[in-house]
PDB file of N, CA and C in Angstrom:
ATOM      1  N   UNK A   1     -15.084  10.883  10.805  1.00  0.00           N
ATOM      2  CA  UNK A   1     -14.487  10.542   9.533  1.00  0.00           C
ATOM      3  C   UNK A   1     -14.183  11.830   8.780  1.00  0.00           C
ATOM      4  N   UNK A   2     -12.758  11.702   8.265  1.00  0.00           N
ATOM      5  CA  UNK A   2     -12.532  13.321   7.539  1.00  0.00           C
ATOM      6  C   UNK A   2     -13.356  13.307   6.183  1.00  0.00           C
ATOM      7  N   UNK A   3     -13.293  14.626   5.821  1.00  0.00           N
ATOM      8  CA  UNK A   3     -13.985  14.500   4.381  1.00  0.00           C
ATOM      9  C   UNK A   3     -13.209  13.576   3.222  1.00  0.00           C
ATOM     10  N   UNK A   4     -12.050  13.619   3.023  1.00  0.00           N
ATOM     11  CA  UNK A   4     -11.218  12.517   2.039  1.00  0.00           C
ATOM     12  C   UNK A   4     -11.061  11.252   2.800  1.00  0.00           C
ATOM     13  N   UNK A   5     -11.657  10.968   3.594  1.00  0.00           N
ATOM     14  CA  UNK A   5     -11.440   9.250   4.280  1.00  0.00           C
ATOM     15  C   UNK A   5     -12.389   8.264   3.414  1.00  0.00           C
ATOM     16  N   UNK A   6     -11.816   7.192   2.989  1.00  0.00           N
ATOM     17  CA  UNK A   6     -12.020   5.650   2.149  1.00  0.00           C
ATOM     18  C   UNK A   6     -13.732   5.407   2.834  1.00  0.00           C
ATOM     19  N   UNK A   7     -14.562   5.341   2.086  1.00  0.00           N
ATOM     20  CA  UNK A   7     -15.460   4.873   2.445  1.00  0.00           C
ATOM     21  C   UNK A   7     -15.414   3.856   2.812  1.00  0.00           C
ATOM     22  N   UNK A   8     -15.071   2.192   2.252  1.00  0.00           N
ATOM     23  CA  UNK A   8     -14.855   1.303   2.491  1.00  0.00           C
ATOM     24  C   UNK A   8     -13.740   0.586   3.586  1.00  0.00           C
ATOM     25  N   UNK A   9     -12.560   1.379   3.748  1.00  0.00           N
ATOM     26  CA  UNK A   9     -11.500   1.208   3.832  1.00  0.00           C
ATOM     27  C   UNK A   9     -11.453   2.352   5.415  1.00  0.00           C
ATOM     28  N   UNK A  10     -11.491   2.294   6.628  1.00  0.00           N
ATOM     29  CA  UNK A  10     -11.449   3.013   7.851  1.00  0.00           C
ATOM     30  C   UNK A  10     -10.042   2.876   8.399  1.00  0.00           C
ATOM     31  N   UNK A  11      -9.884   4.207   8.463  1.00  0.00           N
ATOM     32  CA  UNK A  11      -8.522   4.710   8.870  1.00  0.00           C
ATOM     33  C   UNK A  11      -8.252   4.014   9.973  1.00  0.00           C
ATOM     34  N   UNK A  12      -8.720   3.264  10.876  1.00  0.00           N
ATOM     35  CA  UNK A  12      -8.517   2.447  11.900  1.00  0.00           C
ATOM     36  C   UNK A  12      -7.819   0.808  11.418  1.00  0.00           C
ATOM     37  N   UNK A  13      -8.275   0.795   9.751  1.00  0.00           N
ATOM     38  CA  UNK A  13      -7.892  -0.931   9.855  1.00  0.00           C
ATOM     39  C   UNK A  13      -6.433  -1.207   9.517  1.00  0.00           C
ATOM     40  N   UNK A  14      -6.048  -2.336   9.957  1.00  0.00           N
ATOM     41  CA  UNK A  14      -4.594  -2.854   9.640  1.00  0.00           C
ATOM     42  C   UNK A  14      -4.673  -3.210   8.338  1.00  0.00           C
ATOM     43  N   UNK A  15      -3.697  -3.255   7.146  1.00  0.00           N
ATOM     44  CA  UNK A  15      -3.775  -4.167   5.692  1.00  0.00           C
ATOM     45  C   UNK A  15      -2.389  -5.082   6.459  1.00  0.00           C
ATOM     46  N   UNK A  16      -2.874  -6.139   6.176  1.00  0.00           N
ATOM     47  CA  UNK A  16      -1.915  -7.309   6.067  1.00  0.00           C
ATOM     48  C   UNK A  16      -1.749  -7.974   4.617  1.00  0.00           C
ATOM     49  N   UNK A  17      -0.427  -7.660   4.111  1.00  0.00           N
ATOM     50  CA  UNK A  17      -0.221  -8.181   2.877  1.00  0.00           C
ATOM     51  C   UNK A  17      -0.169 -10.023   3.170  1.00  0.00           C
ATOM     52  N   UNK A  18      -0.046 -10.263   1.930  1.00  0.00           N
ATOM     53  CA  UNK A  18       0.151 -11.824   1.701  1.00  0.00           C
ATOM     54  C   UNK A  18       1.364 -12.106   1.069  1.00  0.00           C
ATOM     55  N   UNK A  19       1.988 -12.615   2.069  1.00  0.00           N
ATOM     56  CA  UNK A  19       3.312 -13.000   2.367  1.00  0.00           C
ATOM     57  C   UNK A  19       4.095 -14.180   1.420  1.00  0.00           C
ATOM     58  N   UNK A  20       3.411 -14.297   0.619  1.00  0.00           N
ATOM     59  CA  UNK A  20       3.688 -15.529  -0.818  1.00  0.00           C
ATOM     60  C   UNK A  20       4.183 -14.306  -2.108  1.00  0.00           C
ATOM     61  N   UNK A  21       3.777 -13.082  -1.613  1.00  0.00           N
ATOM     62  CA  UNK A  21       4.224 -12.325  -2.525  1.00  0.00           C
ATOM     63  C   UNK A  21       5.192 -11.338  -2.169  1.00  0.00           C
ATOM     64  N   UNK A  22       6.285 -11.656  -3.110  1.00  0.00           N
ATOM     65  CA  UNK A  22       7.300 -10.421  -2.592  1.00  0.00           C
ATOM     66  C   UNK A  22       7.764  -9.698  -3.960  1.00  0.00           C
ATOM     67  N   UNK A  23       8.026  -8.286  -3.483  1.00  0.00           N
ATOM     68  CA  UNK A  23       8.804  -7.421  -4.333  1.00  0.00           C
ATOM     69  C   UNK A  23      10.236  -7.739  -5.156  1.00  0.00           C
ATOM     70  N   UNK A  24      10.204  -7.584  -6.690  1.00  0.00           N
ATOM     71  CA  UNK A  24      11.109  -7.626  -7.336  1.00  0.00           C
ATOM     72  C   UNK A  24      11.836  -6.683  -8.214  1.00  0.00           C
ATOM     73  N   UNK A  25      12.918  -6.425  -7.663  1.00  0.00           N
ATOM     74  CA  UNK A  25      13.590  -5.373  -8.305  1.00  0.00           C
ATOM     75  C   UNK A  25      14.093  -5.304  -9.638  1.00  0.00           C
ATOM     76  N   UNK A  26      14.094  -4.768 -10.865  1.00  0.00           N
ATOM     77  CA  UNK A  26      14.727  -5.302 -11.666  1.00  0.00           C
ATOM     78  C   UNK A  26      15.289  -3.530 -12.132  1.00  0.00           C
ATOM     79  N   UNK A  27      16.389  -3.380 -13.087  1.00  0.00           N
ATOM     80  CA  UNK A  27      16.649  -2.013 -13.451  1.00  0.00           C
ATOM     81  C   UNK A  27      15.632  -1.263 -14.123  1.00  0.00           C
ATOM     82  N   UNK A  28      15.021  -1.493 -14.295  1.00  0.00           N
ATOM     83  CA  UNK A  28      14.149  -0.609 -14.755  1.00  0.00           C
ATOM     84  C   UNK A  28      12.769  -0.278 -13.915  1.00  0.00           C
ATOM     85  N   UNK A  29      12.389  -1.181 -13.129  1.00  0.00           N
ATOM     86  CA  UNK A  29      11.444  -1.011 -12.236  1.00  0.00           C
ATOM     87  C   UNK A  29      10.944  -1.862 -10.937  1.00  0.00           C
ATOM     88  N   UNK A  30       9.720  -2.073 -10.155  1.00  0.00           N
ATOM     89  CA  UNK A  30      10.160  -3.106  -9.272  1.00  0.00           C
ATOM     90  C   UNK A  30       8.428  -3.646  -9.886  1.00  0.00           C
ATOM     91  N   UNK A  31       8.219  -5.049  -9.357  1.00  0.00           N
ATOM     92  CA  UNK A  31       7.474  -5.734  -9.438  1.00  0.00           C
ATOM     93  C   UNK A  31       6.647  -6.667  -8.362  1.00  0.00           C
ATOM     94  N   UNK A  32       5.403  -6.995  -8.106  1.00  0.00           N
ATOM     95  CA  UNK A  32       5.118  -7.521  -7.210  1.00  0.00           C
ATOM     96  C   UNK A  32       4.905  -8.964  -7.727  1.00  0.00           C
ATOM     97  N   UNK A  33       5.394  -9.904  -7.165  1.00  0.00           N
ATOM     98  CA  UNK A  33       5.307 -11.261  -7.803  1.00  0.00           C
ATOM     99  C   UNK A  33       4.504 -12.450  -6.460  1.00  0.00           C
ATOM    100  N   UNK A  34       4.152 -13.429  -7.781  1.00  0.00           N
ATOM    101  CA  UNK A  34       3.449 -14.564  -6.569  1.00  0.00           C
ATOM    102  C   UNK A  34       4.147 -15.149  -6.242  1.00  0.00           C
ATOM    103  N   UNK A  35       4.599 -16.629  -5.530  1.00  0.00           N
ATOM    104  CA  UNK A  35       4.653 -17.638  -5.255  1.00  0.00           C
ATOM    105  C   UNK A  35       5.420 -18.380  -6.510  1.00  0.00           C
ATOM    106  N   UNK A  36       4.940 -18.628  -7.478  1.00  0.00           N
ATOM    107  CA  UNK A  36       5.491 -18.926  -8.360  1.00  0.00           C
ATOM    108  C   UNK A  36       6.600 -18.330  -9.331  1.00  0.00           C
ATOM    109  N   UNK A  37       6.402 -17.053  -9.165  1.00  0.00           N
ATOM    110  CA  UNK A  37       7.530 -16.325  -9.801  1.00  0.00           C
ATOM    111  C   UNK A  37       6.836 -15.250 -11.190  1.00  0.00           C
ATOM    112  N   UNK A  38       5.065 -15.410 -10.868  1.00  0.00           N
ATOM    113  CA  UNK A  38       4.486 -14.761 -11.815  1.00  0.00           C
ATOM    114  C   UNK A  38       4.245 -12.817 -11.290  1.00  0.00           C
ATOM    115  N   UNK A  39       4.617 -12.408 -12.301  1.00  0.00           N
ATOM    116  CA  UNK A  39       4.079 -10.767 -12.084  1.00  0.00           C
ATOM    117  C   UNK A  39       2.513 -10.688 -11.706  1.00  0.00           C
ATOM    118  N   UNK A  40       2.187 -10.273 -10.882  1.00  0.00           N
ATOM    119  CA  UNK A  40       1.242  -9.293 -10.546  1.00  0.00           C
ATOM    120  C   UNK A  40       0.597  -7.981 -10.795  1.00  0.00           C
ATOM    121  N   UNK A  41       1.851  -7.160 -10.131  1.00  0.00           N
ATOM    122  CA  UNK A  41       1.621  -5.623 -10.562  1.00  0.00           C
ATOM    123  C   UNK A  41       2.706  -5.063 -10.743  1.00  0.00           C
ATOM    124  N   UNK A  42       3.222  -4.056 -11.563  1.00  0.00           N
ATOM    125  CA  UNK A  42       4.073  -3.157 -11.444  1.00  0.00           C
ATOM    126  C   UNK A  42       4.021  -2.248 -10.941  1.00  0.00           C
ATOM    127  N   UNK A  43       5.068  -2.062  -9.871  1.00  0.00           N
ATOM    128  CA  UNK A  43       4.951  -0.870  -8.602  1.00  0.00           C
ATOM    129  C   UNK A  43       5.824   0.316  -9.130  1.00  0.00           C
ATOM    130  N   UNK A  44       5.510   1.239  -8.440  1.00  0.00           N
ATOM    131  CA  UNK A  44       6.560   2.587  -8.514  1.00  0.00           C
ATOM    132  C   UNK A  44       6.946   2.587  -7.029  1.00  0.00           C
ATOM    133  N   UNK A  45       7.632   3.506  -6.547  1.00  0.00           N
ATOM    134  CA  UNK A  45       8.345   3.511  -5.264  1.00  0.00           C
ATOM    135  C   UNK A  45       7.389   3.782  -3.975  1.00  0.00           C
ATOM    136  N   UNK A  46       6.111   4.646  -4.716  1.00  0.00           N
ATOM    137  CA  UNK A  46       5.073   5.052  -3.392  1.00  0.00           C
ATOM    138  C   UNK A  46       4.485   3.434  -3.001  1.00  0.00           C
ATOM    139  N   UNK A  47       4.107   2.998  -4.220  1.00  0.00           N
ATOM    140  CA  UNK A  47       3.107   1.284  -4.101  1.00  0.00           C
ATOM    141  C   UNK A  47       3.596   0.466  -3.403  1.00  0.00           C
ATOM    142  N   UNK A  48       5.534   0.629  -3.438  1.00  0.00           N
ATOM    143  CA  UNK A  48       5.955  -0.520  -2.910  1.00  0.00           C
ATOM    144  C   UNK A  48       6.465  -0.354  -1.546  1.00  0.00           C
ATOM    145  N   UNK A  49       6.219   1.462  -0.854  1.00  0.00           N
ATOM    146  CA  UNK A  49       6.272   1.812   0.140  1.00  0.00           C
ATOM    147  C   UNK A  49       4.913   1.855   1.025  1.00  0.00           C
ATOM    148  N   UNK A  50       4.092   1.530   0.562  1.00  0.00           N
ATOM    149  CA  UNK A  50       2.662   0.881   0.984  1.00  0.00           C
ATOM    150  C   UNK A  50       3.282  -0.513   1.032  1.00  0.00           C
ATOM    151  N   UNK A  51       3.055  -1.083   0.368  1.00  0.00           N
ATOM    152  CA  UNK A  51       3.486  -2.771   0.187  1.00  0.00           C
ATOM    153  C   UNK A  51       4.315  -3.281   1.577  1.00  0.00           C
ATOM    154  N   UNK A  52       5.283  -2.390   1.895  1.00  0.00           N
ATOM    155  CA  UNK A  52       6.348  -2.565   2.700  1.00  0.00           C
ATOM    156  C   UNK A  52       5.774  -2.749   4.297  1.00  0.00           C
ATOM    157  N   UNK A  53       4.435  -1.224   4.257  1.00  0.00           N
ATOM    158  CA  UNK A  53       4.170  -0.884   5.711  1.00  0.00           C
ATOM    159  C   UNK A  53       2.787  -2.161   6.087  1.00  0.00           C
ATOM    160  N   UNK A  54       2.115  -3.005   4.487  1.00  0.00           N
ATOM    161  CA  UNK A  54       0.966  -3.292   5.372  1.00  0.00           C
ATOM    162  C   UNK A  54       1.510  -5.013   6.084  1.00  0.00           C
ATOM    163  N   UNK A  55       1.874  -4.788   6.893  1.00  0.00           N
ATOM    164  CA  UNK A  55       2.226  -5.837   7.719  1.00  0.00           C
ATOM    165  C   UNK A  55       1.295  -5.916   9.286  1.00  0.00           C
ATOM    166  N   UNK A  56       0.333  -5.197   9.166  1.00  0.00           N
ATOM    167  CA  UNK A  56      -0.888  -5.634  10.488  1.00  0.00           C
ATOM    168  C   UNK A  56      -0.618  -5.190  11.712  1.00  0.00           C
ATOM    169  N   UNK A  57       0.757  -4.092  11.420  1.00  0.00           N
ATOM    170  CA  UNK A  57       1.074  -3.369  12.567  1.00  0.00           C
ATOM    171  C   UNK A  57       0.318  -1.658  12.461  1.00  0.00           C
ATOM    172  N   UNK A  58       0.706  -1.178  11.253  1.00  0.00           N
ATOM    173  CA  UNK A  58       0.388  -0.064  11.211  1.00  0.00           C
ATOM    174  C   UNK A  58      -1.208  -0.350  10.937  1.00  0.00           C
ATOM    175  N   UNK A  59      -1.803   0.953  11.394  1.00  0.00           N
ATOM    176  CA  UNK A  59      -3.515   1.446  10.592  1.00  0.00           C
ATOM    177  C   UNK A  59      -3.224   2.625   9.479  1.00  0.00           C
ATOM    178  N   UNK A  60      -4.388   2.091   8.102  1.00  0.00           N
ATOM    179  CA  UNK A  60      -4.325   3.038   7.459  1.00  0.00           C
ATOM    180  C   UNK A  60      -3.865   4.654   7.778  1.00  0.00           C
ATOM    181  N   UNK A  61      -4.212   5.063   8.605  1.00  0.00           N
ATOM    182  CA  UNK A  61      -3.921   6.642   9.194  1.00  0.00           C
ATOM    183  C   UNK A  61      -2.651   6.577  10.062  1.00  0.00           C
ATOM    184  N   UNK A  62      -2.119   5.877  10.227  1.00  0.00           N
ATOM    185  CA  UNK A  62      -0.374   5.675  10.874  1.00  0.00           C
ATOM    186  C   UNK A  62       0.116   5.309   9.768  1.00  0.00           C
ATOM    187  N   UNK A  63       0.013   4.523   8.676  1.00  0.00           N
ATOM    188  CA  UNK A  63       0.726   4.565   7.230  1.00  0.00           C
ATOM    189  C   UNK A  63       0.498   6.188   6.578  1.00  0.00           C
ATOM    190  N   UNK A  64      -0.551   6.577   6.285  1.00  0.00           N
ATOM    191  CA  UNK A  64      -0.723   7.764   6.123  1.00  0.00           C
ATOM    192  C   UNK A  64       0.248   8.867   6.497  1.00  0.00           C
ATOM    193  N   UNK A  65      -0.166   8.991   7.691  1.00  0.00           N
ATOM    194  CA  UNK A  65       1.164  10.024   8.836  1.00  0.00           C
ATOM    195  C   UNK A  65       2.309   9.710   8.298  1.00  0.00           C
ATOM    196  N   UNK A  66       3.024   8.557   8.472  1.00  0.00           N
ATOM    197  CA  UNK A  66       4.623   8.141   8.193  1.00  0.00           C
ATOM    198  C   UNK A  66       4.770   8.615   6.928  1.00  0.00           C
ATOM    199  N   UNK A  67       3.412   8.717   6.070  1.00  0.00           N
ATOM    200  CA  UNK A  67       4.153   9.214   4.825  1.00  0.00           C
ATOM    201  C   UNK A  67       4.397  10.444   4.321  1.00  0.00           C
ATOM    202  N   UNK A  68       3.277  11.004   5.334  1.00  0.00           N
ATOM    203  CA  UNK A  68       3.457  12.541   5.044  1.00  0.00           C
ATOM    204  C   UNK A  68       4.691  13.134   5.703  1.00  0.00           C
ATOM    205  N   UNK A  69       4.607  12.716   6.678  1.00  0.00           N
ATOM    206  CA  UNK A  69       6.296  13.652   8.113  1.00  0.00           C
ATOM    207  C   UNK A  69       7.421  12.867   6.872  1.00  0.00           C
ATOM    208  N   UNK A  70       7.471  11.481   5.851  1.00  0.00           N
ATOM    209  CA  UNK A  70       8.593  11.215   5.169  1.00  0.00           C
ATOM    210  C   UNK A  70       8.930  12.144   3.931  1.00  0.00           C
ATOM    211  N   UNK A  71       7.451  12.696   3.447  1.00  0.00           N
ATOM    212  CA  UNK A  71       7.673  13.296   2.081  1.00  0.00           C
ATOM    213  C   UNK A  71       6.683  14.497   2.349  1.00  0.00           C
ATOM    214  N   UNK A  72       7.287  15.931   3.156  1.00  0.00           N
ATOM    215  CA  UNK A  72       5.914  17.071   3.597  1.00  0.00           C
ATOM    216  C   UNK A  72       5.697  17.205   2.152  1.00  0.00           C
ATOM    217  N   UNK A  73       6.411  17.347   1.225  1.00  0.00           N
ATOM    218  CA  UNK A  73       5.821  18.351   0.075  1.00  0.00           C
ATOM    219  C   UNK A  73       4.559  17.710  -0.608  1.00  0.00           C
ATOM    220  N   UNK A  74       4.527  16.214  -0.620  1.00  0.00           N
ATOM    221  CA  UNK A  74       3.880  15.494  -1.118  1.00  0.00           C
ATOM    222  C   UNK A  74       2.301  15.255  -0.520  1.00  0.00           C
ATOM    223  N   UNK A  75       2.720  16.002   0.486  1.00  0.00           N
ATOM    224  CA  UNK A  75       1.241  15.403   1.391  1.00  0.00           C
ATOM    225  C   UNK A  75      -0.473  15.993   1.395  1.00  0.00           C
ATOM    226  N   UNK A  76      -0.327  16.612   0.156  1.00  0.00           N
ATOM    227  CA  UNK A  76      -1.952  16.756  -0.581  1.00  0.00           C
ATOM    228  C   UNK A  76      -2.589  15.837  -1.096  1.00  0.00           C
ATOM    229  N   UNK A  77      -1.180  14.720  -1.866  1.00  0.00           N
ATOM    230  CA  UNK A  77      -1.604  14.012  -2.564  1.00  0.00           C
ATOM    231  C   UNK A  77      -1.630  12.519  -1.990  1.00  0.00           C
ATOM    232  N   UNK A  78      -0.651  12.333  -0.471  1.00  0.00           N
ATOM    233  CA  UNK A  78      -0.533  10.830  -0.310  1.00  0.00           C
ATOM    234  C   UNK A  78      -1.936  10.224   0.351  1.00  0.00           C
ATOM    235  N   UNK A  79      -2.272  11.067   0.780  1.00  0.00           N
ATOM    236  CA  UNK A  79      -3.748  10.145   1.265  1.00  0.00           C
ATOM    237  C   UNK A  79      -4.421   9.514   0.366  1.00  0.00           C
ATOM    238  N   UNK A  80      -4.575  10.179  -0.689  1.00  0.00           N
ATOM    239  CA  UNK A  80      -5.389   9.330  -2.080  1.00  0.00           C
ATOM    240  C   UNK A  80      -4.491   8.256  -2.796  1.00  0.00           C
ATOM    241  N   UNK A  81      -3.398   8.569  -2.733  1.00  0.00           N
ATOM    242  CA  UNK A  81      -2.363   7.675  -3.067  1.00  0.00           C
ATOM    243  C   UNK A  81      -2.277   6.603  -2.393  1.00  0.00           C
ATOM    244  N   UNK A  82      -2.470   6.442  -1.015  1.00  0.00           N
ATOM    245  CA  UNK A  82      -2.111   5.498   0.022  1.00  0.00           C
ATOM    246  C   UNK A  82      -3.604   4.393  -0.126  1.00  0.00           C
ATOM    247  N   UNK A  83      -4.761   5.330  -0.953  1.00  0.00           N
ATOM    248  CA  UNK A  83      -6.198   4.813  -0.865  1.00  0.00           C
ATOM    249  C   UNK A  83      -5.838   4.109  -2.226  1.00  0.00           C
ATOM    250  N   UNK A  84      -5.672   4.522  -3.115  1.00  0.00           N
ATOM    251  CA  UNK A  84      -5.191   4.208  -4.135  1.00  0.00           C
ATOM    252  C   UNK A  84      -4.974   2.629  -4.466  1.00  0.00           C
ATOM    253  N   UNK A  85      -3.364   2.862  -3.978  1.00  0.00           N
ATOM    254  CA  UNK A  85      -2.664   1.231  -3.638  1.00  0.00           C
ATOM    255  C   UNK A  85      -3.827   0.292  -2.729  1.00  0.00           C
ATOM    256  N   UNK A  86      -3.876   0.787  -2.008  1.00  0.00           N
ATOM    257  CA  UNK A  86      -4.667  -0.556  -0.689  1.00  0.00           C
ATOM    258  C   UNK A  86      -6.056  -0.452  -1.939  1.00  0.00           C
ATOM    259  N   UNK A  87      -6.566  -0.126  -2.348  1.00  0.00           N
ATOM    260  CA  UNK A  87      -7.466  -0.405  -3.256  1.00  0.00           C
ATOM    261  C   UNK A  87      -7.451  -1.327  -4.442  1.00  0.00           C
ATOM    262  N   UNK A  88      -6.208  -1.121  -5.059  1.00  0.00           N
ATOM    263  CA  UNK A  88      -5.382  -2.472  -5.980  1.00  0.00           C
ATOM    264  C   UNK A  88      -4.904  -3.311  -5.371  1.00  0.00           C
ATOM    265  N   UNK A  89      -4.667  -3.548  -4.144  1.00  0.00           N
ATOM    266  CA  UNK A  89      -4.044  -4.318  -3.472  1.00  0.00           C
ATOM    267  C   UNK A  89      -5.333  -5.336  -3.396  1.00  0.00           C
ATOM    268  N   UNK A  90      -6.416  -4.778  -2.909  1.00  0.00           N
ATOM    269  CA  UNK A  90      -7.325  -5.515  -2.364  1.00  0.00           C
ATOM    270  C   UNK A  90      -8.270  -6.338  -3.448  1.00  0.00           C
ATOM    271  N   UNK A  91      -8.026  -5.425  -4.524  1.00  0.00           N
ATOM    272  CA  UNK A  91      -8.459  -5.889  -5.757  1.00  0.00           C
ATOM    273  C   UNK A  91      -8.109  -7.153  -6.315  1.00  0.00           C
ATOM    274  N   UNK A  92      -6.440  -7.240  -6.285  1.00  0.00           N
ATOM    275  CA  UNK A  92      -5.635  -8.220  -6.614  1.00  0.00           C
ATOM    276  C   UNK A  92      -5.402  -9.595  -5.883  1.00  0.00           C
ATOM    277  N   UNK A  93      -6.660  -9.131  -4.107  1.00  0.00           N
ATOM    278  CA  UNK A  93      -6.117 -10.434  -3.192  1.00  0.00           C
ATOM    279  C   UNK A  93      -5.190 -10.538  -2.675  1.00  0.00           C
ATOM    280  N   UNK A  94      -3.979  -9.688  -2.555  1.00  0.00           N
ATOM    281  CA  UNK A  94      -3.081  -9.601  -2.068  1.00  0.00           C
ATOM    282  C   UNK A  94      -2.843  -9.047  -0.560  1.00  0.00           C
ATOM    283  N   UNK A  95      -3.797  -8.732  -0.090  1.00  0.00           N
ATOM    284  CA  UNK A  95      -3.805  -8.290   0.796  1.00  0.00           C
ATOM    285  C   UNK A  95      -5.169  -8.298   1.978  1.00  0.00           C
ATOM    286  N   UNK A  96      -4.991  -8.432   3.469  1.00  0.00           N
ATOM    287  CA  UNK A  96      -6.628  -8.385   3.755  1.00  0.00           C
ATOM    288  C   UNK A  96      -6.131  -7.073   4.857  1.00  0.00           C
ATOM    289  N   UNK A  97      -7.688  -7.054   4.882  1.00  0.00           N
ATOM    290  CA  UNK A  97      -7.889  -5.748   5.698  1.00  0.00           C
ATOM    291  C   UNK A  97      -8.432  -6.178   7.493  1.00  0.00           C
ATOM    292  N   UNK A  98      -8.189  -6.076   8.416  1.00  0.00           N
ATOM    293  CA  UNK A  98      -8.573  -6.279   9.784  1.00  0.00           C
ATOM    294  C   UNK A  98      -8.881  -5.183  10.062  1.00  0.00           C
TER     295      UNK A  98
END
């Protein structure tokens, strides 16, 4: 385990979002909504590029990677970022972890 790896959260597991909730774009920002059409969370572009990957294919540390080789300059900060989201995610129920 590296020294910045999720205690809870092992770079090995899949996040599978919950599929009753999808992303909403609006001009000014995007939104994660339920089933019904209620807000959730308000995303920025990293949250909803998490959002996008946890579909039970990738593992935390292959979401990780994709994000760093997508954005090098950024990549001090996406690991905590990537812990971040899946942490509100999981908070919110929106998501499970395998």
């Amino acid at each position: 385990m590296s020294l910045d790896a999720h205690p809870q959260l092992p770079d090995d597991s899949k996040p599978v979002r919950d599929e009753t909730h999808k992303i909403r774009r609006l001009p000014c920002c995007l939104y994660l909504e339920d089933s019904e059409g209620k807000t959730i969370i308000k995303l920025n572009e990293s949250s909803s590029l998490v959002w996008s990957l946890c579909t039970g294919e990738f593992t935390v540390k292959e979401m990780i990677d994709m994000l760093e080789e997508s954005y090098p300059d950024a990549g001090d900060v996406i690991r905590k970022d990537v812990y971040r989201v899946l942490d509100e995610f999981i908070a919110e129920d929106i998501i499970s972890v395998g």
